[in-house]
Structures are given as C-alpha cells and as structure tokens.
C-alpha atoms as a PDB file:
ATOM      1  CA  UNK A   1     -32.512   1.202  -0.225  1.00  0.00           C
ATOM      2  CA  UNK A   2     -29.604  -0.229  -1.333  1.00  0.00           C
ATOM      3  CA  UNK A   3     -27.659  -2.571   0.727  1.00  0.00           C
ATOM      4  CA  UNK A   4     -23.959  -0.984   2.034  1.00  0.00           C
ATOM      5  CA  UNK A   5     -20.932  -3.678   2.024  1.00  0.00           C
ATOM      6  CA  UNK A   6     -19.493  -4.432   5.180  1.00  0.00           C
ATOM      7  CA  UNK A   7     -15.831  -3.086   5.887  1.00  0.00           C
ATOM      8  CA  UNK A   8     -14.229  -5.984   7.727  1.00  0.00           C
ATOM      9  CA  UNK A   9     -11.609  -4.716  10.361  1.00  0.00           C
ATOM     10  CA  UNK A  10      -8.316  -6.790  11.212  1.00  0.00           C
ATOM     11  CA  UNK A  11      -9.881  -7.636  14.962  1.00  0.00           C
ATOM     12  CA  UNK A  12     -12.961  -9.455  12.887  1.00  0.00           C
ATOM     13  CA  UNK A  13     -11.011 -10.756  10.158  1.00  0.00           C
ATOM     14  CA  UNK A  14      -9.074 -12.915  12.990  1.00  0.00           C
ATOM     15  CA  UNK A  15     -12.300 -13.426  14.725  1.00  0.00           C
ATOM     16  CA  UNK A  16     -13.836 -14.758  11.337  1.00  0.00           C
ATOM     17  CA  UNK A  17     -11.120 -17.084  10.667  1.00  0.00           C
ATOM     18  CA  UNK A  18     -11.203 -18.413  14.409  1.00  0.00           C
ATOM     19  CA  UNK A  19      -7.573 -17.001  15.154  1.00  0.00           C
ATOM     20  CA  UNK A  20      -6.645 -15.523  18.732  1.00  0.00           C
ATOM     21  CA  UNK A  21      -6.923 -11.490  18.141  1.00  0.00           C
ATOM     22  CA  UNK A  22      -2.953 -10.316  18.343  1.00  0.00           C
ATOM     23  CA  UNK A  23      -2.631  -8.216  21.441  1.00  0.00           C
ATOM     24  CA  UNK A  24      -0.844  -5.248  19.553  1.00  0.00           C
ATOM     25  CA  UNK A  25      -4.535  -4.846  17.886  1.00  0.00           C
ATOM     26  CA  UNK A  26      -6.136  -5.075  21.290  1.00  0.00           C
ATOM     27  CA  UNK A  27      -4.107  -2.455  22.612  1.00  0.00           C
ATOM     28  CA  UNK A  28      -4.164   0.256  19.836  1.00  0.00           C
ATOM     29  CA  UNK A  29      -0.850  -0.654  18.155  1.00  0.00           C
ATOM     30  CA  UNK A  30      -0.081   1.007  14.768  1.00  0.00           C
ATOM     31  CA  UNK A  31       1.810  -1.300  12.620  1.00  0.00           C
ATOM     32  CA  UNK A  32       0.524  -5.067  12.094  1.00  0.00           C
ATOM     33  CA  UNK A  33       1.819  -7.518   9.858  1.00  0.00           C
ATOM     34  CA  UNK A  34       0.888 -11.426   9.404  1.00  0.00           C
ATOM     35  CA  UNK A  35       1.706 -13.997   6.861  1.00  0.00           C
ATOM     36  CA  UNK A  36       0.373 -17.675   7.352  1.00  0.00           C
ATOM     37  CA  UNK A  37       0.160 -20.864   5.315  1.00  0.00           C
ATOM     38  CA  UNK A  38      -3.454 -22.578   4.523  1.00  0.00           C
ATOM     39  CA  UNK A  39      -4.342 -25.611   2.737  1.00  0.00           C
ATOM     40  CA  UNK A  40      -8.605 -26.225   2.351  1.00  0.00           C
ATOM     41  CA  UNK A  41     -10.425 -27.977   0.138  1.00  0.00           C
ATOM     42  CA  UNK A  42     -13.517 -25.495  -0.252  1.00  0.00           C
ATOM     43  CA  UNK A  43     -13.396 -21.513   0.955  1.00  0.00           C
ATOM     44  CA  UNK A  44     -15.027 -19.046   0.716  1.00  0.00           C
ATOM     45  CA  UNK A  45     -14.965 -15.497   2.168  1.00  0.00           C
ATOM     46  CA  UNK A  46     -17.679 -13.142   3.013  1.00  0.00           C
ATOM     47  CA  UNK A  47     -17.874 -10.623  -0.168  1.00  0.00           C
ATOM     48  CA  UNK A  48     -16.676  -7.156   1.346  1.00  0.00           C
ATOM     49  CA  UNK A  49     -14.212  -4.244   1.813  1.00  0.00           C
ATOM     50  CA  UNK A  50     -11.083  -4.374   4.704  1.00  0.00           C
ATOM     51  CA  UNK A  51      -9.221  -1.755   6.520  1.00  0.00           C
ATOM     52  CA  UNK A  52      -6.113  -4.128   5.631  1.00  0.00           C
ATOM     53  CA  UNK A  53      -4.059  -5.183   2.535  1.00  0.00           C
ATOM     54  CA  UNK A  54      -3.783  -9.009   1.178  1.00  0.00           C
ATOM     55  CA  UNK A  55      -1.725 -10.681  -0.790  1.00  0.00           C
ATOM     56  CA  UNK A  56      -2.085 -13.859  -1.828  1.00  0.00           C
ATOM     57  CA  UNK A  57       0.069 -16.784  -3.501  1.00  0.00           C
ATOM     58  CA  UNK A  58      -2.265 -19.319  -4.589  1.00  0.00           C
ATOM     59  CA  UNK A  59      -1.485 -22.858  -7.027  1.00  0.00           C
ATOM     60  CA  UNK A  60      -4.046 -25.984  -7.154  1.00  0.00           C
ATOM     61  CA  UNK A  61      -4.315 -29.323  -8.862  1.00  0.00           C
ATOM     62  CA  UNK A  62      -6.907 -31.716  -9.613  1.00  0.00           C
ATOM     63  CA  UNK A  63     -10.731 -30.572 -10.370  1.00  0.00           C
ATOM     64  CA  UNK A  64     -12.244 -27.679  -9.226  1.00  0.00           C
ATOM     65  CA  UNK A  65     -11.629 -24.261  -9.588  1.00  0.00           C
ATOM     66  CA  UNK A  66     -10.606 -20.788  -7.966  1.00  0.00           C
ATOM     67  CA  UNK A  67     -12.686 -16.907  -8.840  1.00  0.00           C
ATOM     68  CA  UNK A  68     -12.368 -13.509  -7.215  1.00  0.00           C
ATOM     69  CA  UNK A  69     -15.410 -11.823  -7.078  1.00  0.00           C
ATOM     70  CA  UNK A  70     -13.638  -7.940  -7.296  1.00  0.00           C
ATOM     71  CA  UNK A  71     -16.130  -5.290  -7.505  1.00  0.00           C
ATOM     72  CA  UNK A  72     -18.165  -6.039 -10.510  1.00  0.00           C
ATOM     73  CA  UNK A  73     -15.429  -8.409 -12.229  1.00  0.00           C
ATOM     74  CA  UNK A  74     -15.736 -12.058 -11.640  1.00  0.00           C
ATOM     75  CA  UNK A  75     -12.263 -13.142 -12.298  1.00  0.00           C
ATOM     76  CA  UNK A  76     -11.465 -17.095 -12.826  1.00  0.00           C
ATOM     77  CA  UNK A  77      -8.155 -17.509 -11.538  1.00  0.00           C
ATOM     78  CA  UNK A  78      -5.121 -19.585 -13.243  1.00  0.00           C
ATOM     79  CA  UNK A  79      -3.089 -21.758 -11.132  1.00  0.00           C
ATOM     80  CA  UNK A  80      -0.777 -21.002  -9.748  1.00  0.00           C
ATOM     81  CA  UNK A  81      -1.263 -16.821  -9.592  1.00  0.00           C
ATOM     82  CA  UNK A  82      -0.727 -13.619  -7.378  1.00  0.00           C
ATOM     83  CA  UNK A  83      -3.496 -12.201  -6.335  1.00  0.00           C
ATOM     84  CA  UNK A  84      -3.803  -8.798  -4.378  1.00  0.00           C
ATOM     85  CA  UNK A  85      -7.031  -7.159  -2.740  1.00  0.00           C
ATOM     86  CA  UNK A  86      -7.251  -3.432  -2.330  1.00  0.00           C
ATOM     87  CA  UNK A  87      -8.924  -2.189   0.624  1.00  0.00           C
ATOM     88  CA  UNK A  88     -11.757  -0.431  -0.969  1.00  0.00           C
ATOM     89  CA  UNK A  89     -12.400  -2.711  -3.228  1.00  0.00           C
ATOM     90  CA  UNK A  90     -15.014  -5.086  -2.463  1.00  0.00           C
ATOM     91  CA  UNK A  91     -13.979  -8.642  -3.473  1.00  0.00           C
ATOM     92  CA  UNK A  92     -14.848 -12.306  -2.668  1.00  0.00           C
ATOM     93  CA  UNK A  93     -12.816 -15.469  -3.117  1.00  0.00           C
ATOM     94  CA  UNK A  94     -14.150 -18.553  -3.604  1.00  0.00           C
ATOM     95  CA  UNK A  95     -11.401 -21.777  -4.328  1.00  0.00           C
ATOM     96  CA  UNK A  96     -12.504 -25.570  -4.713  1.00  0.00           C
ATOM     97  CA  UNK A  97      -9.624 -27.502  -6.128  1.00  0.00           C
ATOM     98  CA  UNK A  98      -9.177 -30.760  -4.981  1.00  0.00           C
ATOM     99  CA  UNK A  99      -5.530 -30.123  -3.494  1.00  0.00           C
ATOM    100  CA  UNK A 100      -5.033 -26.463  -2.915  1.00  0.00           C
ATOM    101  CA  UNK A 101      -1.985 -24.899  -0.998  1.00  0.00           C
ATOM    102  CA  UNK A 102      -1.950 -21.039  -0.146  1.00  0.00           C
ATOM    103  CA  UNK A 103       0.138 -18.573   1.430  1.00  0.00           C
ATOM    104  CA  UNK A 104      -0.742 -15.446   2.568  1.00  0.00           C
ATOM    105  CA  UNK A 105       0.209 -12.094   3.895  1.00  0.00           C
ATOM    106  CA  UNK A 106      -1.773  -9.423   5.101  1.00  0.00           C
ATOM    107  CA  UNK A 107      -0.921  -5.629   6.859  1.00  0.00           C
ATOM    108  CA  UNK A 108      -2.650  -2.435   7.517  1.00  0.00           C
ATOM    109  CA  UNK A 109      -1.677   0.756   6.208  1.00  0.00           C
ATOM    110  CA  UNK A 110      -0.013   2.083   9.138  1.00  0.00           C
ATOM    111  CA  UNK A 111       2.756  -0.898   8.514  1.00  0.00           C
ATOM    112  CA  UNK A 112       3.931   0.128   5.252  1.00  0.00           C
ATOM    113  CA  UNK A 113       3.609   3.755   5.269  1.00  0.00           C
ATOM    114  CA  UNK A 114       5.672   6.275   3.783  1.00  0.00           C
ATOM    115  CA  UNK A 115       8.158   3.324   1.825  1.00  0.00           C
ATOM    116  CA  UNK A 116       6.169   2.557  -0.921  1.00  0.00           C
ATOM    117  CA  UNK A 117       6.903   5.869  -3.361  1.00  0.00           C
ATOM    118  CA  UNK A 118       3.693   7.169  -5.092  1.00  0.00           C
ATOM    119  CA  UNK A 119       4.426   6.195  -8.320  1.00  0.00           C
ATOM    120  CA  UNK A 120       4.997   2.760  -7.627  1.00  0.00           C
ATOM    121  CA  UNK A 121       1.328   2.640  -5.325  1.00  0.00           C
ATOM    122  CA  UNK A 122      -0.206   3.720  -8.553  1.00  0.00           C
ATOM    123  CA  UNK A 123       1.435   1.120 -10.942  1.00  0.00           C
ATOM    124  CA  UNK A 124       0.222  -1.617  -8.081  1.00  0.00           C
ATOM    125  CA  UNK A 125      -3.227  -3.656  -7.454  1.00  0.00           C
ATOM    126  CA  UNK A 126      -2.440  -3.746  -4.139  1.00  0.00           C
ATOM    127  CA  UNK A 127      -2.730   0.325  -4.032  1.00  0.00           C
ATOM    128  CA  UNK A 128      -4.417   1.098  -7.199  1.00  0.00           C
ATOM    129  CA  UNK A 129      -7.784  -0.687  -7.428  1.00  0.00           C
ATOM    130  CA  UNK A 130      -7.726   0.275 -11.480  1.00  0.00           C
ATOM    131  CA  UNK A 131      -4.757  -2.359 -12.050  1.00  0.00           C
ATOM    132  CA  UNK A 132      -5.730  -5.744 -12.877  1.00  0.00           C
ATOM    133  CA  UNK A 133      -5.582  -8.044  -9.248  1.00  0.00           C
ATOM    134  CA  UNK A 134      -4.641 -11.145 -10.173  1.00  0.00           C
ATOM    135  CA  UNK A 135      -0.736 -12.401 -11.852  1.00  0.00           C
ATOM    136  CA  UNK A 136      -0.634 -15.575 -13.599  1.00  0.00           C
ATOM    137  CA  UNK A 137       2.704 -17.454 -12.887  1.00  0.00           C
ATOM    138  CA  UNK A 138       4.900 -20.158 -14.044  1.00  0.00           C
ATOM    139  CA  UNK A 139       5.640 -23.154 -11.366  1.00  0.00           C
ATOM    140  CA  UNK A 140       9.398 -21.503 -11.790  1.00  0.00           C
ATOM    141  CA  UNK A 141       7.869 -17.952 -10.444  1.00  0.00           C
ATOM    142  CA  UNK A 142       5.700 -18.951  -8.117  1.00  0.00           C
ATOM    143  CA  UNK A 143       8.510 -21.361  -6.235  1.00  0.00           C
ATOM    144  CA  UNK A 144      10.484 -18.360  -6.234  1.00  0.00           C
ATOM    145  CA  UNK A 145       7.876 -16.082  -4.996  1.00  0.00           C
ATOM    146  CA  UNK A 146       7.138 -18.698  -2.026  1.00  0.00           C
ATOM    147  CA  UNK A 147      10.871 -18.153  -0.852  1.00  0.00           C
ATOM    148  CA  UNK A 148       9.595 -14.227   0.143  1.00  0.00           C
ATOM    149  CA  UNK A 149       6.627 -15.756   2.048  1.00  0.00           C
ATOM    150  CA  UNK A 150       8.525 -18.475   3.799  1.00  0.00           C
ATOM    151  CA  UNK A 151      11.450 -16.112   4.614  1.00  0.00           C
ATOM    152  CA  UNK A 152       9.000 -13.628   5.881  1.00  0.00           C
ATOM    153  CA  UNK A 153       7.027 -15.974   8.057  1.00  0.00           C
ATOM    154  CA  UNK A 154      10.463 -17.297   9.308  1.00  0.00           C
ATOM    155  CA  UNK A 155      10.994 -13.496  10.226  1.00  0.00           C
ATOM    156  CA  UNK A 156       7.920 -13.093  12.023  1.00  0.00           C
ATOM    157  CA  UNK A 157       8.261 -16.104  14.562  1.00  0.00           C
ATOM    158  CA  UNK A 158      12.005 -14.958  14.896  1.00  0.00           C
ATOM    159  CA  UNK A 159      13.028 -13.008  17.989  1.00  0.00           C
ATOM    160  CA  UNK A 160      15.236 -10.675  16.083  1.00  0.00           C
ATOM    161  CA  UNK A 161      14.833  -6.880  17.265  1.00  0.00           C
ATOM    162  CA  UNK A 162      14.931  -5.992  13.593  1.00  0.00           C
ATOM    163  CA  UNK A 163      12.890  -8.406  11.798  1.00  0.00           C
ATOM    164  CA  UNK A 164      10.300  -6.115  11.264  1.00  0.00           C
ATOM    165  CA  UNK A 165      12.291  -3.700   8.315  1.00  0.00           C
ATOM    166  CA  UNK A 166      13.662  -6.764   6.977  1.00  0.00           C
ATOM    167  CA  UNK A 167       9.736  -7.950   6.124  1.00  0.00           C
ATOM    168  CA  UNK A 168       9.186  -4.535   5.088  1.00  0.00           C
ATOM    169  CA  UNK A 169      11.963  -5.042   2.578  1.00  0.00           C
ATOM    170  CA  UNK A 170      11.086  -8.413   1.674  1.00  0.00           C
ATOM    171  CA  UNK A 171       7.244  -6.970   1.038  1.00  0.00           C
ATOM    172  CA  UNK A 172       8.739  -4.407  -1.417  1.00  0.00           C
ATOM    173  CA  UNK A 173      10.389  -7.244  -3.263  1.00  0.00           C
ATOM    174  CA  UNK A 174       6.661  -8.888  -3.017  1.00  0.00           C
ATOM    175  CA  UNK A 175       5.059  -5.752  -4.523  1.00  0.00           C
ATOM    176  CA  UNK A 176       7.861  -4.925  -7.168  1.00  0.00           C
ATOM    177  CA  UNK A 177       7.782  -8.518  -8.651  1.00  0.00           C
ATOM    178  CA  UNK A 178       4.063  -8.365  -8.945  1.00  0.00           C
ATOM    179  CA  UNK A 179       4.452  -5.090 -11.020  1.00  0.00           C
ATOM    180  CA  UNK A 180       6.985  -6.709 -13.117  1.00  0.00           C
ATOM    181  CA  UNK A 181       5.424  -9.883 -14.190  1.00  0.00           C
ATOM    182  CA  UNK A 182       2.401  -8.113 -14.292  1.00  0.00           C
ATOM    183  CA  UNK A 183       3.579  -5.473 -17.166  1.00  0.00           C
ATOM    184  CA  UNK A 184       5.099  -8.214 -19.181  1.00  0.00           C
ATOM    185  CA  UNK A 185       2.039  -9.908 -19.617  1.00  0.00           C
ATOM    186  CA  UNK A 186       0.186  -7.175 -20.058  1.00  0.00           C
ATOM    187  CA  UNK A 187       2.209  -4.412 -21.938  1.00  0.00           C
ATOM    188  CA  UNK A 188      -0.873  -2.274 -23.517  1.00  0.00           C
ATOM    189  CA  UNK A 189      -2.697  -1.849 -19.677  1.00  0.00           C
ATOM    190  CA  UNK A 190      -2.347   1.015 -17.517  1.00  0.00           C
ATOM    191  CA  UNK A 191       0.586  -0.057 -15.626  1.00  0.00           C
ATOM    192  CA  UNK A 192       2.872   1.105 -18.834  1.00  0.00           C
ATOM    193  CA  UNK A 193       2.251   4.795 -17.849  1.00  0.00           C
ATOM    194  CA  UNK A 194       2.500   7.869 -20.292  1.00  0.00           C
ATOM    195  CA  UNK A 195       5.592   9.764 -20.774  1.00  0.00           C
ATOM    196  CA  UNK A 196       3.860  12.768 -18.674  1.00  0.00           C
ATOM    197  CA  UNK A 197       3.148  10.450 -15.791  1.00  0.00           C
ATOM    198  CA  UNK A 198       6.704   9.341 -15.519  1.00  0.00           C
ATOM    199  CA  UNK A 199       8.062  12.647 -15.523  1.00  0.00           C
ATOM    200  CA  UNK A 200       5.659  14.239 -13.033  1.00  0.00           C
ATOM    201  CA  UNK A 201       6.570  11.257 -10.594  1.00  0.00           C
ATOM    202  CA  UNK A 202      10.144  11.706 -11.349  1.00  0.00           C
ATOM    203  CA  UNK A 203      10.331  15.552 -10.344  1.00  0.00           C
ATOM    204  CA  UNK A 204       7.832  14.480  -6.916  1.00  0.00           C
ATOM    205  CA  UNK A 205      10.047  11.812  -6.075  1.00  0.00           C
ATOM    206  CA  UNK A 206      13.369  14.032  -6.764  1.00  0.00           C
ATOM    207  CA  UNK A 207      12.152  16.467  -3.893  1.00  0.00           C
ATOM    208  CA  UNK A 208      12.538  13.648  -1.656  1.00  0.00           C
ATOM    209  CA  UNK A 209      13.549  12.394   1.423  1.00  0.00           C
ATOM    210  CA  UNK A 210      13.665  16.183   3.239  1.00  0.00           C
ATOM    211  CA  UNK A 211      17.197  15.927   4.569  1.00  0.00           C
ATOM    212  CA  UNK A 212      17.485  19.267   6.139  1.00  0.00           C
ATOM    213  CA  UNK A 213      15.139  21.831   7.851  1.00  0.00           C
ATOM    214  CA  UNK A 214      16.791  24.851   6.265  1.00  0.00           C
ATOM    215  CA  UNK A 215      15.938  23.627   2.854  1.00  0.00           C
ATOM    216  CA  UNK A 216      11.995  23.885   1.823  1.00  0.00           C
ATOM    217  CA  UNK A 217      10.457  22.420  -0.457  1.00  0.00           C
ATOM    218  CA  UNK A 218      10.139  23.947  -4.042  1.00  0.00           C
ATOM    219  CA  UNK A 219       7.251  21.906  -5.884  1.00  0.00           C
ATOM    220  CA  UNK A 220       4.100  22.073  -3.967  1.00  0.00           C
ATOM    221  CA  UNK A 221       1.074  22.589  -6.582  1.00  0.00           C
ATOM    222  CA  UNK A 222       0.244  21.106  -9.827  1.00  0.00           C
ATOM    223  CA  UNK A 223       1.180  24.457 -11.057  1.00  0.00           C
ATOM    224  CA  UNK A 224       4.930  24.486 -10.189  1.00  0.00           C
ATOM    225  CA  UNK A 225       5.049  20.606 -11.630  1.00  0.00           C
ATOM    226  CA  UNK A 226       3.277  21.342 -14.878  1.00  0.00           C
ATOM    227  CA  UNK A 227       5.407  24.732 -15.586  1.00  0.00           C
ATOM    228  CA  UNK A 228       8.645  22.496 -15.189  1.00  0.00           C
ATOM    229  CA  UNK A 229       6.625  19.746 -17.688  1.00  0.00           C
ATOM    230  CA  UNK A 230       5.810  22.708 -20.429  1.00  0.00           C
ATOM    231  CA  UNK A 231       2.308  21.757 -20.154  1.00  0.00           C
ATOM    232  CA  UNK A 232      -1.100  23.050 -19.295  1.00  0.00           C
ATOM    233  CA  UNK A 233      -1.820  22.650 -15.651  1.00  0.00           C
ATOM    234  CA  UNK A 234      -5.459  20.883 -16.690  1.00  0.00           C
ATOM    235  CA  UNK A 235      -3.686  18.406 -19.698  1.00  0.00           C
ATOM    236  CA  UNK A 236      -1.163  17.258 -16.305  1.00  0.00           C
ATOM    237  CA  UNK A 237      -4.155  16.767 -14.259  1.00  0.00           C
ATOM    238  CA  UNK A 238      -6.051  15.019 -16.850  1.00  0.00           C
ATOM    239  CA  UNK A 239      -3.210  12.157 -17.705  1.00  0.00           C
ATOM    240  CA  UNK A 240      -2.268  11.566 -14.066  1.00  0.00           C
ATOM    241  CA  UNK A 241      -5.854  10.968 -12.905  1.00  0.00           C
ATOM    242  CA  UNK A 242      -6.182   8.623 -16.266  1.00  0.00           C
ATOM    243  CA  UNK A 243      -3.392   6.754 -14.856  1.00  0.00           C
ATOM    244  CA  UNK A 244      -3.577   6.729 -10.977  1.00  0.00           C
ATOM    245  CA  UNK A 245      -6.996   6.977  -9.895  1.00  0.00           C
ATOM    246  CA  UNK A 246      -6.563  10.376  -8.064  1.00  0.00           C
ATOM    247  CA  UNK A 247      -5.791  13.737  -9.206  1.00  0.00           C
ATOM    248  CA  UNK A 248      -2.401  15.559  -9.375  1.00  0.00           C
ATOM    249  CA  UNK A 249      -3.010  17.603  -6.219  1.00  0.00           C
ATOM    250  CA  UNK A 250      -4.205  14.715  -4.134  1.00  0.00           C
ATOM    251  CA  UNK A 251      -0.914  13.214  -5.170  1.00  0.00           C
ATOM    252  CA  UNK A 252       1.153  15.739  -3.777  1.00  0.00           C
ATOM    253  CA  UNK A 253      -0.660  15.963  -0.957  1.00  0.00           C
ATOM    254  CA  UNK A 254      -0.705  12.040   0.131  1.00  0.00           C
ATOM    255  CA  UNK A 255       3.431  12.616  -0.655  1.00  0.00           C
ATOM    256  CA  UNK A 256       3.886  15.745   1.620  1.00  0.00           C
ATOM    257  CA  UNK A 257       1.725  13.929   4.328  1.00  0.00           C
ATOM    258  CA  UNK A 258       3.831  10.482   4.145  1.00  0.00           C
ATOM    259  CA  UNK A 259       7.026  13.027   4.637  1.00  0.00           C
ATOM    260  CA  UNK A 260       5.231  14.908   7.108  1.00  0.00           C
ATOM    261  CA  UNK A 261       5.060  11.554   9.502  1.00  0.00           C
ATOM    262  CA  UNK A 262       8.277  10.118   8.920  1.00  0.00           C
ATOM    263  CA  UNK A 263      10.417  13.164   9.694  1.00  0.00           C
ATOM    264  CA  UNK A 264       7.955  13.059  13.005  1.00  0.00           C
ATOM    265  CA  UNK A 265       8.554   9.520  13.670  1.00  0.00           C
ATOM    266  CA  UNK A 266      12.061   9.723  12.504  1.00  0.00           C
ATOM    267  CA  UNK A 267      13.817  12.986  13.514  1.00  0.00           C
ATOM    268  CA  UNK A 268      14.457  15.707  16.535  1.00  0.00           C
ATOM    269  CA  UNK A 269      13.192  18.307  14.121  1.00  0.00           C
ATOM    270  CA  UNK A 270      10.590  20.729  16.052  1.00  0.00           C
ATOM    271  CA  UNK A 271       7.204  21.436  14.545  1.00  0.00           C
ATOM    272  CA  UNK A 272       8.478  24.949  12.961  1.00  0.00           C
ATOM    273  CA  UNK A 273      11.731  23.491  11.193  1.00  0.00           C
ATOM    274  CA  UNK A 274       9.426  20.233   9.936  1.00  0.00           C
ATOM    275  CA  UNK A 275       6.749  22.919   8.924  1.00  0.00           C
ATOM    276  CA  UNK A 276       9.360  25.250   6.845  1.00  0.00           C
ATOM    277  CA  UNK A 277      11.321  21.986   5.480  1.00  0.00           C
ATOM    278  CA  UNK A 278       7.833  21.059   3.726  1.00  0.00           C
ATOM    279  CA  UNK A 279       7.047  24.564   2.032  1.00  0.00           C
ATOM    280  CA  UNK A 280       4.955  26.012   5.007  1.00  0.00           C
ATOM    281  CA  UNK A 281       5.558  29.574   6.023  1.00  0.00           C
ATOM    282  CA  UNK A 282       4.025  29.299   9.422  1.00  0.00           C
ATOM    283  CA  UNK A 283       3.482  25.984  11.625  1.00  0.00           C
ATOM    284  CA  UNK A 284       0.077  26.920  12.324  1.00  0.00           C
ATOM    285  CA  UNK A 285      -0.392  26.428   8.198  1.00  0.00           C
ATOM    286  CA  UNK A 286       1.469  23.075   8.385  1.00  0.00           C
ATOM    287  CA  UNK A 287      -0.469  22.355  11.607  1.00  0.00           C
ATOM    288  CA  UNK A 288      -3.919  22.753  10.187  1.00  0.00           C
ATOM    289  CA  UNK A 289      -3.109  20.920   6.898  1.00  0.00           C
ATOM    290  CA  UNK A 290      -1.904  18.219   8.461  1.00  0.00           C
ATOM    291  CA  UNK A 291      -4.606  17.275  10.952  1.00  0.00           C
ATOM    292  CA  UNK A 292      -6.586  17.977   7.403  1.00  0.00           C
ATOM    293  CA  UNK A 293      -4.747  14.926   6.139  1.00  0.00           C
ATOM    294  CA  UNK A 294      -3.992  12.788   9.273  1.00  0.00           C
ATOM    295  CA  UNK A 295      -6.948  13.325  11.362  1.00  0.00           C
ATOM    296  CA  UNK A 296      -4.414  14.207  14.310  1.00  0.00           C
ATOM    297  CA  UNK A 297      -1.936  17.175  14.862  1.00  0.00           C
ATOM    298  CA  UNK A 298       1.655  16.980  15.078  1.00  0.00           C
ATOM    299  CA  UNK A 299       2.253  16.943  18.143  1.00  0.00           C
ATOM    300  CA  UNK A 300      -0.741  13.831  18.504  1.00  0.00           C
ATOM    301  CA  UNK A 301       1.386  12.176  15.921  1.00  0.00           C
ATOM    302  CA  UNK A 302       4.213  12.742  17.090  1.00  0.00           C
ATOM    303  CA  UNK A 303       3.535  11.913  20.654  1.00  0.00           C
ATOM    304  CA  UNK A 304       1.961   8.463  19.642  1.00  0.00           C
ATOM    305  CA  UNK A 305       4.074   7.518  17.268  1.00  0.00           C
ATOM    306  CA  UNK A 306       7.719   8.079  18.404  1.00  0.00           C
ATOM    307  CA  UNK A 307       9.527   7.399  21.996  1.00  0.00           C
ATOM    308  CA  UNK A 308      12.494  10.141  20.944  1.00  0.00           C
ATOM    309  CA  UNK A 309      12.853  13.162  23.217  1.00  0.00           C
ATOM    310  CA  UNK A 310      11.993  16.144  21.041  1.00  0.00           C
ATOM    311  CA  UNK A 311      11.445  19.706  21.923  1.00  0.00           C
ATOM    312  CA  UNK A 312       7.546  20.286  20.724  1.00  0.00           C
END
C-alpha cells in the first residue's frame, strides 16, 4: 500500500518548530500571517504537504550546502535565492552551510484571498505548483528583498489598527518581484504565457470588481470567453490548462467565488442583489453553487466573516 504524505496544519507546524500556538488559530480565526528571522547551522524539515503558504529568503556562506526536495525534483539551491512552497506540493528542505541567515513568511489561504488576480496565481510558484520554486538572486536583490521582510515583521509587532493591509500589500510586492526576476531568467518557461492566455485573463479580469448589484455579470462560461477570443471553445481550454494547471471553467469559477466572498465580507448587498450582480437568476442558484465552492452558504459566510449589519 503505498504510504500517503502527511498534510502539516499551521497549529503543528508551530508545535514542530517549538513556537507557542497563536491564539487566533486556537480560536478558529480566518486570516493568519507570520514572518520570522532564523539563523541554524543544520535543518531539516519533515518532507510533506501544508494547509499554509511559505516563502522563503535564504543566502549562506562557507561550506555546505542548501536542496529542496519538491515533489519528485531535488533542487540544489544557489545562494542567496527565493524560494516558495505550494501547499500541495510535497517538498523538503534541507540547508547545512556553515553561516546561514533566513527569513521567512508564511500565511494561509484565508489571509490573502480574493487580492491576488487569477492570472497572476497562475504565473506564481507560490500558487501554481508547475512554475519553477526557487529564484536565484544577486546580493543587490536579495538586500532589497529583505527590506519587504523586515518592514513586514516591523508591521506585525506594531500596534497599528491597519497593519494588516499594509502586509498584504507589501506580500504582493513579495509575490510580483518573484514573478519578475523569475521570467528574466527564465524567458522560454511557462511563466511567459501564450497570447490566448493573456487575453482570456484580460477579458476575466475586465469583469471585475462587481461595483453595482444592478449590473450582472456578462462572461460566465468558457463559451462566452472563447466566442469574444474567435476561437474554438476546446483550443481555449486546451492552452489555459497548458499554462495554469486547471481548466478554463475552474478558472472562472475560483474568480466568481473570490467575488462572491468579498462583496459578502465587504458590502450591505443582500443575498438576491449579490446573486444577480454575479450572473445568477435566482439566489437559490447562487446559493447552491456557492456552498458547491465554499463548503458554507452565504449567509454562513457571511455571518462568520463580517461584523456589518446586513439585511440577509
């Protein structure tokens, strides 16, 4: 029978590294964010999946050496480099350099939902586990990449009520530059997308944010994308899912979901107007395809996710 890899959870991660379990865990809180400093001589972590994101800015000196075990890819990593894990990937990391200094951040899902647009997810490791994990950098990049992590740890031990979006913003930064440095090293990989790709993301991406209930949206199949695109509904399908992992539908889908929960989070809106802004005729359509997507209704969503008075 063949062995199943463990999926380590945030609660065990902290448990693993011998870290006090955040109470905001502990209590069923959505959003979780972390970013901490580490400097070992010999590490190595247990070789498995997470329920979180990592990213990790890593340089050493001296003898010794640094691999990520990802999947099936044992990768020898350059110092100094990025380096970002995808959930369901299962990876290992294993550095022995005599003087090794790392900095990293990690967050679940439910932190950095709905601001990352889908066609950026899909050109990132971090979100696309078909992207190559690891950036080499220059001593110049990577002292300018350890600004974001020191200004977002400084953030995170702050007191200020917002310091929470600013990280958030700082993150994109993270992910962006990683993208970047990424596609000019490596111009012929997947992250320089086909012509297709960039215009199917463009025409998702123009449909949103949903800024009114008495506008719906337009664009909700493959079928209404590829007829704009003058293409064969199956060719669209085919070069998306050669890009992003995940087929055109499933794209759409994830987008009208992430929409879904921020105009529940976000706005007044009742369940009918949200329903009709995203293409559904009747709320009980919206209703069921949500809980489809989200595992919750609505109204369960909405309930746990926002303290604004709204008429259900």
């Amino acid at each position: 029978m063949e062995k199943k890899i463990p999926t380590e959870s945030l609660i065990q991660y902290y448990e693993r590294i011998g870290y006090e379990v955040p109470r905001s865990l502990l209590t069923g809180g959505n959003g979780h964010f972390s970013v901490r400093k580490a400097t070992v001589p010999i590490r190595k972590s247990p070789f498995n999946r997470r329920d979180y994101f990592k990213i990790c800015l890593s340089s050493g000196s001296g003898k010794g050496h640094g691999t990520l075990i990802y999947n099936d890819q044992e990768i020898n990593l350059p110092r100094p480099c990025l380096i970002f894990t995808n959930p369901s990937v299962p990876a290992s990391i294993e550095v022995t350099y005599c003087n090794v200094n790392r900095v990293a951040c990690l967050f679940n899902k439910e932190f950095i939902e709905s601001i990352i647009p889908p066609d950026v997810q899909y050109a990132s490791p971090l979100f696309n586990p078909q992207v190559y994990p690891v950036v080499a950098l220059t001593e110049e990049e990577r002292e300018r990449l350890h600004v974001y992590f020191n200004e977002m740890q400084v953030l995170q031990e702050s007191d200020y009520p917002f310091k929470w979006d600013m990280v958030r913003n700082i993150l994109q930064l993270l992910i962006h530059e990683g993208i970047r440095l990424q596609q000019k090293q490596f111009l012929q990989t997947a992250a320089v997308r086909d012509r297709l790709v960039n215009e199917f993301f463009s025409l998702l991406n123009q449909q949103f944010p949903v800024d009114s209930p008495e506008h719906s949206l337009k664009l909700l199949t493959p079928a209404h994308f590829a007829d704009l695109l003058h293409v064969h509904v199956n060719h669209l399908n085919s070069v998306v899912k050669k890009y992003s992992g995940k087929t055109t539908r499933v794209i759409i889908h994830e987008r009208i979901v992430a929409e879904a929960k921020t105009l529940l989070r976000n706005t007044n809106w009742n369940i009918a107007e949200i329903a009709y802004s995203l293409g559904f005729e009747y709320p009980s359509h919206f209703n069921k395809y949500f809980k489809q997507f989200a595992s919750v209704t609505p109204v369960e969503f909405r309930l746990s996710n926002t303290a604004l008075a709204v008429h259900l």
